[in-house]
C-alpha atoms as a PDB file:
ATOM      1  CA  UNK A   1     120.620  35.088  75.710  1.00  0.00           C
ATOM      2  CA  UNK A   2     121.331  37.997  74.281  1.00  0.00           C
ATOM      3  CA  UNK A   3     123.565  36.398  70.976  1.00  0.00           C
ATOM      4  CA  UNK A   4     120.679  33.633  70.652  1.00  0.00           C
ATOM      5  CA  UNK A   5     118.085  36.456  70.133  1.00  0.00           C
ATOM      6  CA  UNK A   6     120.304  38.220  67.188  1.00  0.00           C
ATOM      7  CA  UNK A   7     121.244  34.868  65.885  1.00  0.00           C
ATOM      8  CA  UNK A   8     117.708  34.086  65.092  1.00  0.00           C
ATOM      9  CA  UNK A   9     116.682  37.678  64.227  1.00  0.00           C
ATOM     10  CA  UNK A  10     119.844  37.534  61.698  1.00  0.00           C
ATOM     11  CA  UNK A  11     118.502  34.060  60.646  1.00  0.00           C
ATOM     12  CA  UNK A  12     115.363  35.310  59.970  1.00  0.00           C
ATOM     13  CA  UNK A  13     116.543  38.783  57.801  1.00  0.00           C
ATOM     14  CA  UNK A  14     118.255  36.399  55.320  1.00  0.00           C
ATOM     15  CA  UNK A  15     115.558  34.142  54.942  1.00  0.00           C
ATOM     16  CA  UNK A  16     112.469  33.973  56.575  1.00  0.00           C
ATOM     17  CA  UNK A  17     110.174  31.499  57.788  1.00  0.00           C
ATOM     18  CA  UNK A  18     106.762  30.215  56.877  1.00  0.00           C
ATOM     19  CA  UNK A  19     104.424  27.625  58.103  1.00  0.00           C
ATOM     20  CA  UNK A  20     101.032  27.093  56.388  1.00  0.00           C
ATOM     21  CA  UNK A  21      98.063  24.529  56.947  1.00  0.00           C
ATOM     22  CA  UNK A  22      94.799  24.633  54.437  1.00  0.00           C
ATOM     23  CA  UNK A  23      93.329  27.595  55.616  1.00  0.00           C
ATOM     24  CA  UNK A  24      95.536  30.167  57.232  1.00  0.00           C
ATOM     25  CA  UNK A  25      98.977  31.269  57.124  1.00  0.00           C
ATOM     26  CA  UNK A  26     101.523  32.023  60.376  1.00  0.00           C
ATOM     27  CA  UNK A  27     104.172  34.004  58.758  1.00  0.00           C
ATOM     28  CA  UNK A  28     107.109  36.138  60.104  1.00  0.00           C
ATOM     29  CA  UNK A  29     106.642  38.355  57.006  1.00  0.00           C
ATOM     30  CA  UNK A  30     108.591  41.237  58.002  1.00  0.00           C
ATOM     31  CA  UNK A  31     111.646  42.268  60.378  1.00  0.00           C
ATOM     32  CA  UNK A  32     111.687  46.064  61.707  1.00  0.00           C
ATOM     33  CA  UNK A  33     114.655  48.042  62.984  1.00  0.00           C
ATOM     34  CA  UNK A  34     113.746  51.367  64.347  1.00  0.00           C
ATOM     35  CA  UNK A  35     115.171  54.428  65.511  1.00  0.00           C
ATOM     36  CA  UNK A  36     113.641  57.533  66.412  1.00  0.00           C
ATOM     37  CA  UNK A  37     112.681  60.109  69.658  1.00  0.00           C
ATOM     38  CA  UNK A  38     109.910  59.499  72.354  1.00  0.00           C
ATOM     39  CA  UNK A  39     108.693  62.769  74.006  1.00  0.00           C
ATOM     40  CA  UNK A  40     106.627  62.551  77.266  1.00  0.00           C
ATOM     41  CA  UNK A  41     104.375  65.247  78.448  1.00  0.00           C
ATOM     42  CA  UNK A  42     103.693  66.403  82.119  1.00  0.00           C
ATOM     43  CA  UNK A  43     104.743  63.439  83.817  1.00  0.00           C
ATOM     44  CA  UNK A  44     103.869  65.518  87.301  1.00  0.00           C
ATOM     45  CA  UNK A  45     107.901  64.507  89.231  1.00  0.00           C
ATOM     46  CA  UNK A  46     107.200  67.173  92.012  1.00  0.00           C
ATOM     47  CA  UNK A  47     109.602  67.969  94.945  1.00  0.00           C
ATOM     48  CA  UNK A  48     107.457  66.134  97.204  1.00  0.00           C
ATOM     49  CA  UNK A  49     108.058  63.213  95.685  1.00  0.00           C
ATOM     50  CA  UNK A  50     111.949  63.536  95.375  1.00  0.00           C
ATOM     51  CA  UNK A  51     111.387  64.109  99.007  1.00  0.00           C
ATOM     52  CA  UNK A  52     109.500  61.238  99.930  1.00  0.00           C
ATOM     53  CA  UNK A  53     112.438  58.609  97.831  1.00  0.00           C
ATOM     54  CA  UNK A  54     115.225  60.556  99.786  1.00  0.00           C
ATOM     55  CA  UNK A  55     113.836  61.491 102.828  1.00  0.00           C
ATOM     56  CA  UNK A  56     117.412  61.638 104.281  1.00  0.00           C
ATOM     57  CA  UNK A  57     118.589  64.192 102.028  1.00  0.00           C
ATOM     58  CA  UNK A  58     119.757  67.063 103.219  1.00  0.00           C
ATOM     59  CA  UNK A  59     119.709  69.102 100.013  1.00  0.00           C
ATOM     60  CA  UNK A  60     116.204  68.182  99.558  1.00  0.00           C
ATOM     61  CA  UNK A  61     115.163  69.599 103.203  1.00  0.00           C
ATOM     62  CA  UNK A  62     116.456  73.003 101.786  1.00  0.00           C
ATOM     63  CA  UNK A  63     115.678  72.772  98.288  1.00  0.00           C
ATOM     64  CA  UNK A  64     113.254  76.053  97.693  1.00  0.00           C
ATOM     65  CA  UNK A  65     109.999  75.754  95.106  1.00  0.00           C
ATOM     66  CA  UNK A  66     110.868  75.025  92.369  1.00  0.00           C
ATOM     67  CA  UNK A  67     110.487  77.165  89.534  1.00  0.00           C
ATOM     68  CA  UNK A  68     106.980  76.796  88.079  1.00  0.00           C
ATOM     69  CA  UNK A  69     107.154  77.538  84.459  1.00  0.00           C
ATOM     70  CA  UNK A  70     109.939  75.466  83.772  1.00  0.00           C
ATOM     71  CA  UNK A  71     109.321  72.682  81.138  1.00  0.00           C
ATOM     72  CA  UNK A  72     107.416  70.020  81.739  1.00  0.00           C
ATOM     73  CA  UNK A  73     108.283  67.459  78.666  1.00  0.00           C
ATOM     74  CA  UNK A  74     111.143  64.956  78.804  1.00  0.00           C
ATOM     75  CA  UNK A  75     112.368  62.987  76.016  1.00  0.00           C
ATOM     76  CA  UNK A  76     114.250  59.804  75.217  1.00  0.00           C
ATOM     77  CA  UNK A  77     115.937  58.397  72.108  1.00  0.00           C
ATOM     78  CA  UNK A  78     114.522  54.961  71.215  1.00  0.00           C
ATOM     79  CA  UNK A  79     115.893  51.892  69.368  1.00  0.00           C
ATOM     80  CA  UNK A  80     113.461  48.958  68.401  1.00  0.00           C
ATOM     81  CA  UNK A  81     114.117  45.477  66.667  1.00  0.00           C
ATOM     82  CA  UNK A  82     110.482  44.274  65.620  1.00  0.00           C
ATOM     83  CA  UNK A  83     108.943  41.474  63.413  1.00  0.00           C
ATOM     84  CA  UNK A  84     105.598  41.487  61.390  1.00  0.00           C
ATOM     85  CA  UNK A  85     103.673  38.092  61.600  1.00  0.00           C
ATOM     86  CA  UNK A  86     100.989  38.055  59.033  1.00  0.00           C
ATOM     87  CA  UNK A  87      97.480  37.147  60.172  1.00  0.00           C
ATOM     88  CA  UNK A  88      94.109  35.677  59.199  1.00  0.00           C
ATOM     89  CA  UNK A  89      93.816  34.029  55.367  1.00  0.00           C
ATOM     90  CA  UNK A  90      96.050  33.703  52.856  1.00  0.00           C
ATOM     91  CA  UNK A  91      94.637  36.399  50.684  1.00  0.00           C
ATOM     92  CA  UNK A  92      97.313  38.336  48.578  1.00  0.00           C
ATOM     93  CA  UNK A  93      94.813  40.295  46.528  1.00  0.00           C
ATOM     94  CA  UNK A  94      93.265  41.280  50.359  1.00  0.00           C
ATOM     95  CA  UNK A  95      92.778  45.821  50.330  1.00  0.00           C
ATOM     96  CA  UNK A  96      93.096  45.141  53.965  1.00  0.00           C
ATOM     97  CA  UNK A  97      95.939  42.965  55.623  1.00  0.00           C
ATOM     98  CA  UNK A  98      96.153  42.082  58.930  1.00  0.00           C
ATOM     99  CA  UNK A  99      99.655  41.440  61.225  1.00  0.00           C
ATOM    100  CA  UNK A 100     100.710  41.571  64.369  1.00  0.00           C
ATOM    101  CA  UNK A 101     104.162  42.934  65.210  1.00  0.00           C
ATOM    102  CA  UNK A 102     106.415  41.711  67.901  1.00  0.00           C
ATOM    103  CA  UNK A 103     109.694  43.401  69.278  1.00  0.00           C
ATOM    104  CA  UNK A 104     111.774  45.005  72.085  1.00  0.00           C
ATOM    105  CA  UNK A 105     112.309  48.658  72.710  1.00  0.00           C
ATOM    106  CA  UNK A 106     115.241  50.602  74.122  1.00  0.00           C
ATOM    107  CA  UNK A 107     114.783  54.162  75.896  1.00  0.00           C
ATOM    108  CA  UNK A 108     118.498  55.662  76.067  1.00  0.00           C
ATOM    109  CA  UNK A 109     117.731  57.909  78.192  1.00  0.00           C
ATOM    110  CA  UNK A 110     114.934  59.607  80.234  1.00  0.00           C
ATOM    111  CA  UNK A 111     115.055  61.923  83.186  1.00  0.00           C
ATOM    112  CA  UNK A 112     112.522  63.417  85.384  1.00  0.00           C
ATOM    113  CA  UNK A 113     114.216  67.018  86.941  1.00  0.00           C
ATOM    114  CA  UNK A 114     112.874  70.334  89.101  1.00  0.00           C
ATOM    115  CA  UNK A 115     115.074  73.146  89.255  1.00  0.00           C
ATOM    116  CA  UNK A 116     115.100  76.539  91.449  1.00  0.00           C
ATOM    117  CA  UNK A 117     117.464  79.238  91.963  1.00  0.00           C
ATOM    118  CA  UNK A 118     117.766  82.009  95.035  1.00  0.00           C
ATOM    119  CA  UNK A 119     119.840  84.560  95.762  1.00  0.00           C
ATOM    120  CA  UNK A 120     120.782  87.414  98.606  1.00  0.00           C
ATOM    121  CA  UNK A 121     123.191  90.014  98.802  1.00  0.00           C
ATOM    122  CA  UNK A 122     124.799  91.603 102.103  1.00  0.00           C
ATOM    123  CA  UNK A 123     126.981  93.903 103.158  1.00  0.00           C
ATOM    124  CA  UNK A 124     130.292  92.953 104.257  1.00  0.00           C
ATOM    125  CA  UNK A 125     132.461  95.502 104.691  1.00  0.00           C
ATOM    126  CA  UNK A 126     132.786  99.600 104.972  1.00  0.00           C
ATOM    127  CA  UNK A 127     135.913 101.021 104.206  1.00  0.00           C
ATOM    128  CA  UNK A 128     136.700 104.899 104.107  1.00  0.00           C
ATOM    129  CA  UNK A 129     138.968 106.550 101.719  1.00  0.00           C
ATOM    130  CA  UNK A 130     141.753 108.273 103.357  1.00  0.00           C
ATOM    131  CA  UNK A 131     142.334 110.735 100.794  1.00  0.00           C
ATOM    132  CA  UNK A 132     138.912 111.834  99.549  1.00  0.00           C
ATOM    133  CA  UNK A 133     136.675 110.841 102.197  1.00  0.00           C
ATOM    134  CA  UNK A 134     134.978 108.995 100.208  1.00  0.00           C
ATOM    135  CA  UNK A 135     132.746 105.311 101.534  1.00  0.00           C
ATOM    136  CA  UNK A 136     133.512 101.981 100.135  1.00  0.00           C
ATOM    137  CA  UNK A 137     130.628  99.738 100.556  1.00  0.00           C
ATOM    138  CA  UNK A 138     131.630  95.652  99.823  1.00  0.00           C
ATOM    139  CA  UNK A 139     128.770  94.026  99.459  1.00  0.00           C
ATOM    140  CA  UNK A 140     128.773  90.310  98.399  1.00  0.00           C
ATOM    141  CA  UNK A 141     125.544  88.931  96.136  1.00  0.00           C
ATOM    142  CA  UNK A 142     125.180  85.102  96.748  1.00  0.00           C
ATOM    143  CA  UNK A 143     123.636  82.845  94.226  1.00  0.00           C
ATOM    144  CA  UNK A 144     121.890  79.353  95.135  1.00  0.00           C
ATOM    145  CA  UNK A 145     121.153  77.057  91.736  1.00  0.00           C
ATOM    146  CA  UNK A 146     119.337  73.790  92.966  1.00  0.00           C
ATOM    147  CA  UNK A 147     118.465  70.816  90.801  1.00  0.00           C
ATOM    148  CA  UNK A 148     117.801  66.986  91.213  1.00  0.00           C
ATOM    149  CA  UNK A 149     117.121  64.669  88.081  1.00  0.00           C
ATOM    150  CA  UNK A 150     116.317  61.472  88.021  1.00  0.00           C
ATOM    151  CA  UNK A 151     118.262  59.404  84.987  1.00  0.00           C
ATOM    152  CA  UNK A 152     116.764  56.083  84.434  1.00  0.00           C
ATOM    153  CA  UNK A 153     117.035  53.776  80.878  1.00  0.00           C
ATOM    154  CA  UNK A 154     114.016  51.680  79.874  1.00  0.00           C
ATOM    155  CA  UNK A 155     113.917  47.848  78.544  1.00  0.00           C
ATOM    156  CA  UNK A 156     110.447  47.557  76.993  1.00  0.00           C
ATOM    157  CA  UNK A 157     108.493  45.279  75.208  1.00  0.00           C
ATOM    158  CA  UNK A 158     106.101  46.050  72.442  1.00  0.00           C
ATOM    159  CA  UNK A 159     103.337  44.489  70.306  1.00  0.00           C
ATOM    160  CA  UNK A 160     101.066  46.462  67.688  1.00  0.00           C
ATOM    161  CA  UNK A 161      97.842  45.296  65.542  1.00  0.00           C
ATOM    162  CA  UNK A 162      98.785  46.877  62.775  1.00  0.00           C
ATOM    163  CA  UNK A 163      96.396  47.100  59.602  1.00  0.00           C
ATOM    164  CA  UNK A 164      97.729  47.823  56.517  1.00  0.00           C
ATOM    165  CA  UNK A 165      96.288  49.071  53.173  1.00  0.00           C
ATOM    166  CA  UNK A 166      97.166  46.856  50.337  1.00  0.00           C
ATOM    167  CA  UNK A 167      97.635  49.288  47.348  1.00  0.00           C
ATOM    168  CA  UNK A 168      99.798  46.900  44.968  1.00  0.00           C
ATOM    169  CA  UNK A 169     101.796  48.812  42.897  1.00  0.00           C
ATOM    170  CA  UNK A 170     102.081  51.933  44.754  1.00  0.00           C
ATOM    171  CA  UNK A 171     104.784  53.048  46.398  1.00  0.00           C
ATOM    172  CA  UNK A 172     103.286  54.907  49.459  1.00  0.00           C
ATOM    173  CA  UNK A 173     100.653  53.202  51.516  1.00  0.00           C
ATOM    174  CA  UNK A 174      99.184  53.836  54.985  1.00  0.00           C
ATOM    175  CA  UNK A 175      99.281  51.201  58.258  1.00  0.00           C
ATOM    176  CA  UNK A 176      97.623  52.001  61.566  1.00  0.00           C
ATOM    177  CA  UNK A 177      96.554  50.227  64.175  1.00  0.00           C
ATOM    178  CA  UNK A 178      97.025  49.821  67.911  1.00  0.00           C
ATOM    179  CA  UNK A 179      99.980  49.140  69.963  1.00  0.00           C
ATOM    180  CA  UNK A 180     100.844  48.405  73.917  1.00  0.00           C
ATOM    181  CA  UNK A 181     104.590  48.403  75.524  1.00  0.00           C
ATOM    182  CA  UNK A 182     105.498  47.404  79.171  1.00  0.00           C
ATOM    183  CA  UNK A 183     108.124  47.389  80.406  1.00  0.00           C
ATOM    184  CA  UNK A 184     111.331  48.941  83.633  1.00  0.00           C
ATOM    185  CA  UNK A 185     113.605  51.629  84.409  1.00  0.00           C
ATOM    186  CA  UNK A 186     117.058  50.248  85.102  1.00  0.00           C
ATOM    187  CA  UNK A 187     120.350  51.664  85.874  1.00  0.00           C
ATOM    188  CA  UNK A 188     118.327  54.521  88.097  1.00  0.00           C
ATOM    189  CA  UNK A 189     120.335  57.132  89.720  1.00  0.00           C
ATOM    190  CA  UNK A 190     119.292  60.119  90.942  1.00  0.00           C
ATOM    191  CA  UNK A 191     121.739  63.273  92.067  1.00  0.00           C
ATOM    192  CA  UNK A 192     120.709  65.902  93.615  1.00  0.00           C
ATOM    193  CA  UNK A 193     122.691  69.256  93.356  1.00  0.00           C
ATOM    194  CA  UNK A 194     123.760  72.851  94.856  1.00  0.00           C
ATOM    195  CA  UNK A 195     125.524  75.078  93.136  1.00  0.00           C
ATOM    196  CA  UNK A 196     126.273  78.455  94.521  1.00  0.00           C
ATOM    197  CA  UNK A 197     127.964  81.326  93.249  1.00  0.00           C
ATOM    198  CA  UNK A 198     129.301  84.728  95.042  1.00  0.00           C
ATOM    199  CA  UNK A 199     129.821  87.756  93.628  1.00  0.00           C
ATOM    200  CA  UNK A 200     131.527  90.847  95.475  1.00  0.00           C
ATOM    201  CA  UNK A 201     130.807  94.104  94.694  1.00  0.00           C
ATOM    202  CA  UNK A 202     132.223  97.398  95.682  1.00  0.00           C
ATOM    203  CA  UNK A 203     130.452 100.580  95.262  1.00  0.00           C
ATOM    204  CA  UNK A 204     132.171 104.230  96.476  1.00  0.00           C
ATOM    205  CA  UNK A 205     129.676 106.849  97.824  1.00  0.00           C
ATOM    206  CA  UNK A 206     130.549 110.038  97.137  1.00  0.00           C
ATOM    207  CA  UNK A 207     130.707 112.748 100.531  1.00  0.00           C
ATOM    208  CA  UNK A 208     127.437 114.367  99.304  1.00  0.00           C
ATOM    209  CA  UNK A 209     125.810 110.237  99.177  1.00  0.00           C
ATOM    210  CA  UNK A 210     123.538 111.725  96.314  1.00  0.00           C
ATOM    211  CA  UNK A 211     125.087 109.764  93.265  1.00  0.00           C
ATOM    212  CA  UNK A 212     126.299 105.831  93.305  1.00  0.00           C
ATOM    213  CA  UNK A 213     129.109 104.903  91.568  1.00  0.00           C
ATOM    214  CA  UNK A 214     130.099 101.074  90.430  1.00  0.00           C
ATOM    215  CA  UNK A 215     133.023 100.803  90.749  1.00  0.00           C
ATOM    216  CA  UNK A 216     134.502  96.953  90.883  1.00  0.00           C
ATOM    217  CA  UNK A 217     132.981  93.185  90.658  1.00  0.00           C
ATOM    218  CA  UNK A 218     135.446  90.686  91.977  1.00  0.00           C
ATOM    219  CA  UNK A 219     135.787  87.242  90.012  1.00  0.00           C
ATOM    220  CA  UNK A 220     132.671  85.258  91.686  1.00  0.00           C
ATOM    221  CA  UNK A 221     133.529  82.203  93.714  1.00  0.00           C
ATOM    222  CA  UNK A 222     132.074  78.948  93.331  1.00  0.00           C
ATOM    223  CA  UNK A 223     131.019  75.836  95.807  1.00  0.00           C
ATOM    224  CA  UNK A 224     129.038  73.075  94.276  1.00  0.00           C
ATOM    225  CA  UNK A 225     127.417  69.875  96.654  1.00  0.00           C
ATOM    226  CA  UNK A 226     126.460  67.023  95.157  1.00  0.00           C
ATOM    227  CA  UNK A 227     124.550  63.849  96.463  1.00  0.00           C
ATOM    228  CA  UNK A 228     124.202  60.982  94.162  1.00  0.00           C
ATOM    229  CA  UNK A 229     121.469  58.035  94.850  1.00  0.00           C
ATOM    230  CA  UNK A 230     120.224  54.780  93.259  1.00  0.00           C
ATOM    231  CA  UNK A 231     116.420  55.174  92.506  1.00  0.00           C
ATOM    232  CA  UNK A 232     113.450  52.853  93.257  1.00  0.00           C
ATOM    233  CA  UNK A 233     112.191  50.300  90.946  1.00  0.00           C
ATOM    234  CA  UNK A 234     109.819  51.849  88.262  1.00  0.00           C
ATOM    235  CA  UNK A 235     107.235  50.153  86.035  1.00  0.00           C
ATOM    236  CA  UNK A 236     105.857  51.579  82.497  1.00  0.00           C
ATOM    237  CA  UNK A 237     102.744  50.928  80.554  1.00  0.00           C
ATOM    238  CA  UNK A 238     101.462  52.080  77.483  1.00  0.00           C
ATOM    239  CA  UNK A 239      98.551  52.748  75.124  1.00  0.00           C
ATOM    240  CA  UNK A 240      99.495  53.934  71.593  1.00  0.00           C
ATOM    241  CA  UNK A 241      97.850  54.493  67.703  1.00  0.00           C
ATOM    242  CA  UNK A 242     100.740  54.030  65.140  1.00  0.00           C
ATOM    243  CA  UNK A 243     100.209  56.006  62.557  1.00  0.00           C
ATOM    244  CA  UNK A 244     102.386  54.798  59.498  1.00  0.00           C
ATOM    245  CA  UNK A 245     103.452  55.622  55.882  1.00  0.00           C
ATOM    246  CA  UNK A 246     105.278  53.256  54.557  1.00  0.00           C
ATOM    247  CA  UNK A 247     107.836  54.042  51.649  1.00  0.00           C
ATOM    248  CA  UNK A 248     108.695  50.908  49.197  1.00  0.00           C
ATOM    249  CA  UNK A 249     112.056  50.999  47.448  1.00  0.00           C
ATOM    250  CA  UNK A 250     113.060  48.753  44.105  1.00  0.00           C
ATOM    251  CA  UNK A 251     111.792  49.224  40.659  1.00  0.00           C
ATOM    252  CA  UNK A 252     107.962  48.769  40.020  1.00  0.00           C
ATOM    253  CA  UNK A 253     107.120  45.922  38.295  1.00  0.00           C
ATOM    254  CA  UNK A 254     103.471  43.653  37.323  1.00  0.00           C
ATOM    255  CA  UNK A 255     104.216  41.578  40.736  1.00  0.00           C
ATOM    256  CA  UNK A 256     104.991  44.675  42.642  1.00  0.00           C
ATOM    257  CA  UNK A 257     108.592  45.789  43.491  1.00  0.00           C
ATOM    258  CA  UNK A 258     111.879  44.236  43.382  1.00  0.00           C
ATOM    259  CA  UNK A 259     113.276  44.822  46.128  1.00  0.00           C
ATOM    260  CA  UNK A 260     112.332  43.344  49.624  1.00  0.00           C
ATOM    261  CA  UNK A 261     113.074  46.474  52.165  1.00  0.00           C
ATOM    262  CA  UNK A 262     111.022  49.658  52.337  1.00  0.00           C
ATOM    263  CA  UNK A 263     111.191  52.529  54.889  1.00  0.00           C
ATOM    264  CA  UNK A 264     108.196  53.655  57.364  1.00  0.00           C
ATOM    265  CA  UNK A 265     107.543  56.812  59.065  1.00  0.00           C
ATOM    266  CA  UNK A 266     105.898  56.013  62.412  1.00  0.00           C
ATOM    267  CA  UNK A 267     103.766  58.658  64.702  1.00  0.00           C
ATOM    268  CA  UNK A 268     102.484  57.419  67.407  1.00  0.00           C
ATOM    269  CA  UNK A 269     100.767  58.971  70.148  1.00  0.00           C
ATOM    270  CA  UNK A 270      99.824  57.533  73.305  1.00  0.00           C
ATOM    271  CA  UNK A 271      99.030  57.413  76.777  1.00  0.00           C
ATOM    272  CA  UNK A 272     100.947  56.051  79.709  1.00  0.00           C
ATOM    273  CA  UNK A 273     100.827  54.627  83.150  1.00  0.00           C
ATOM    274  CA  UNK A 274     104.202  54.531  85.312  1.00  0.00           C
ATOM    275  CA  UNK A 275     104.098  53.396  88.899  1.00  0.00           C
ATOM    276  CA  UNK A 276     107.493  54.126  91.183  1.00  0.00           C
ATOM    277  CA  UNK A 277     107.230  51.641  93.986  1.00  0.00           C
ATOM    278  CA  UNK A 278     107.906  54.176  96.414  1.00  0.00           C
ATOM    279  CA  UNK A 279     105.737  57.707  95.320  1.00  0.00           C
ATOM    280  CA  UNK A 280     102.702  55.567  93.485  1.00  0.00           C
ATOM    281  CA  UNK A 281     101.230  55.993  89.731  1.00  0.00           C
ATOM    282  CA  UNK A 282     101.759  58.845  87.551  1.00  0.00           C
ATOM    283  CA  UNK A 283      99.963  59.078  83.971  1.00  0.00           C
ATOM    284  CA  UNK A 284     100.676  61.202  81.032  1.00  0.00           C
ATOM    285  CA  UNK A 285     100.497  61.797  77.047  1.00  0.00           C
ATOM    286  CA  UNK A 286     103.161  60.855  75.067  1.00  0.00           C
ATOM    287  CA  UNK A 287     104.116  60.630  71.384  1.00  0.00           C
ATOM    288  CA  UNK A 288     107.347  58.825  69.459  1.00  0.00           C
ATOM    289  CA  UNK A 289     108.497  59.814  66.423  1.00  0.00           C
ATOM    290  CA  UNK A 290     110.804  57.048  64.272  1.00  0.00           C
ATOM    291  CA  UNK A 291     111.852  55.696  61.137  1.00  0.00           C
ATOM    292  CA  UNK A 292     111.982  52.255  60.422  1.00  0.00           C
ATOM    293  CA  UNK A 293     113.442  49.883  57.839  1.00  0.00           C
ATOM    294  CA  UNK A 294     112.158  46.863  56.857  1.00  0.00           C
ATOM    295  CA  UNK A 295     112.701  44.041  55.419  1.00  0.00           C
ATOM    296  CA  UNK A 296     109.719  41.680  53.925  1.00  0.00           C
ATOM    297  CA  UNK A 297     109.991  37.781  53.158  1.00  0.00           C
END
């Protein structure tokens, strides 16, 4: 399926294709490949809800608050193959022209993660110095780091009114529009982590007990557990404005430019809608960032 699809998108970049009746034109006038960053703000992944996927867990039964200023923005890097289909009349001369493009979006990556950190100290051992008199005090600090992320890629697909200012002749003109993607998570995984750390310390008391000296800090030991999980089936929609400038290359000529490609600046913010089949809906903001080139027929 997947060497049909570039077949025709390669068959399409060399040539094009164009079907006309007396009044309107159905045109594939443009094919799109994008790359660029998709930043998501306070998607709201609480410990609660790691909880309720994993119930069984038995880091997550022990997993303290997490740490409430920690950042709440996740990114993902995104790759998009696109086509522009040319709407409404066949008017070249048009200030305003109308398509709609098509395509398929890739997320990399994307993770949803709380963190927290503890830590204790005891004492562990007295000793007394037999030639000074002096008190050894070993006292061992222990360190808890906890963290679970959830690592998930999304398949979307995409399709965008776009309007774009015909200013013939120039190279930098302005598209905008509005745009809606759907799409899955797949190859979900969650893990859910505890490292901890001790460090031993030994401080010497002198007779009098009315100064502390530091004397030693062992080389801290180390323990991580890990548990690794596959994570429920997740479903994305979203809302977005592209906001465009598009860059044409080639030399300027009476008929415009000569050469067919030109590059585009996308920024799109939006607003999306993910349900997890398990903890329920979740909205939040987000806003992608790309550049595209293009290639017109």
């Amino acid at each position: 399926m997947m060497t049909i699809s570039c077949a025709l998108l390669v068959g399409l970049f060399n040539s094009g294709f164009v079907e006309n009746d007396s009044t309107h034109i159905k045109r594939i006038a443009a094919i799109e490949f994008s790359l660029g960053q998709e930043l998501r703000f306070n998607p709201s992944f609480s410990l609660d809800d790691f909880r309720t996927m994993y119930p069984q867990s038995t880091l997550l039964k022990n997993f303290p608050q997490p740490d409430q200023t920690q950042s709440s923005v996740t990114s993902g890097l995104t790759l998009a193959v696109s086509t522009h289909v040319l709407l409404g009349k066949k008017q070249p001369a048009a200030p305003v022209k109308t398509y709609l493009r098509a395509g398929i979006q890739l997320i990399t990556y994307s993770d949803y993660s709380i963190s927290a950190q503890n830590s204790f100290s005891k004492n562990t051992d007295t000793l007394i110095s037999p030639s000074s008199g002096n008190f050894l005090y070993v006292d061992t600090t222990i360190n808890n780091y906890h963290s679970a992320v959830l690592n998930a890629n999304q398949l979307r697909v995409d399709a965008a009114l776009l309007f774009h200012v015909n200013r013939k002749g120039r190279r930098l003109s302005i598209t905008s529009g509005l745009g809606l993607t759907a799409g899955a998570f797949y190859n979900t995984s969650t893990n859910v982590r505890k490292y901890q750390s001790a460090n031993i310390q030994v401080w010497k008391y002198p007779n009098n007990k009315q100064s502390v000296y530091f004397d030693e800090v062992a080389s801290p030991t180390q323990n991580t557990v890990e548990q690794f999980n596959d994570a429920p089936a997740i479903t994305h929609l979203q809302v977005y404005v592209p906001i465009i400038v598009n860059l044409q290359f080639g030399a300027r000529s009476p008929d415009g430019f000569s050469s067919p490609y030109r590059m585009l600046f996308e920024l799109s913010p939006g607003f999306a809608l993910e349900n997890n089949r398990i903890t329920g809906n979740t909205t939040f903001s987000t806003v992608q960032a790309k550049f595209s080139l293009v290639r017109s027929f």
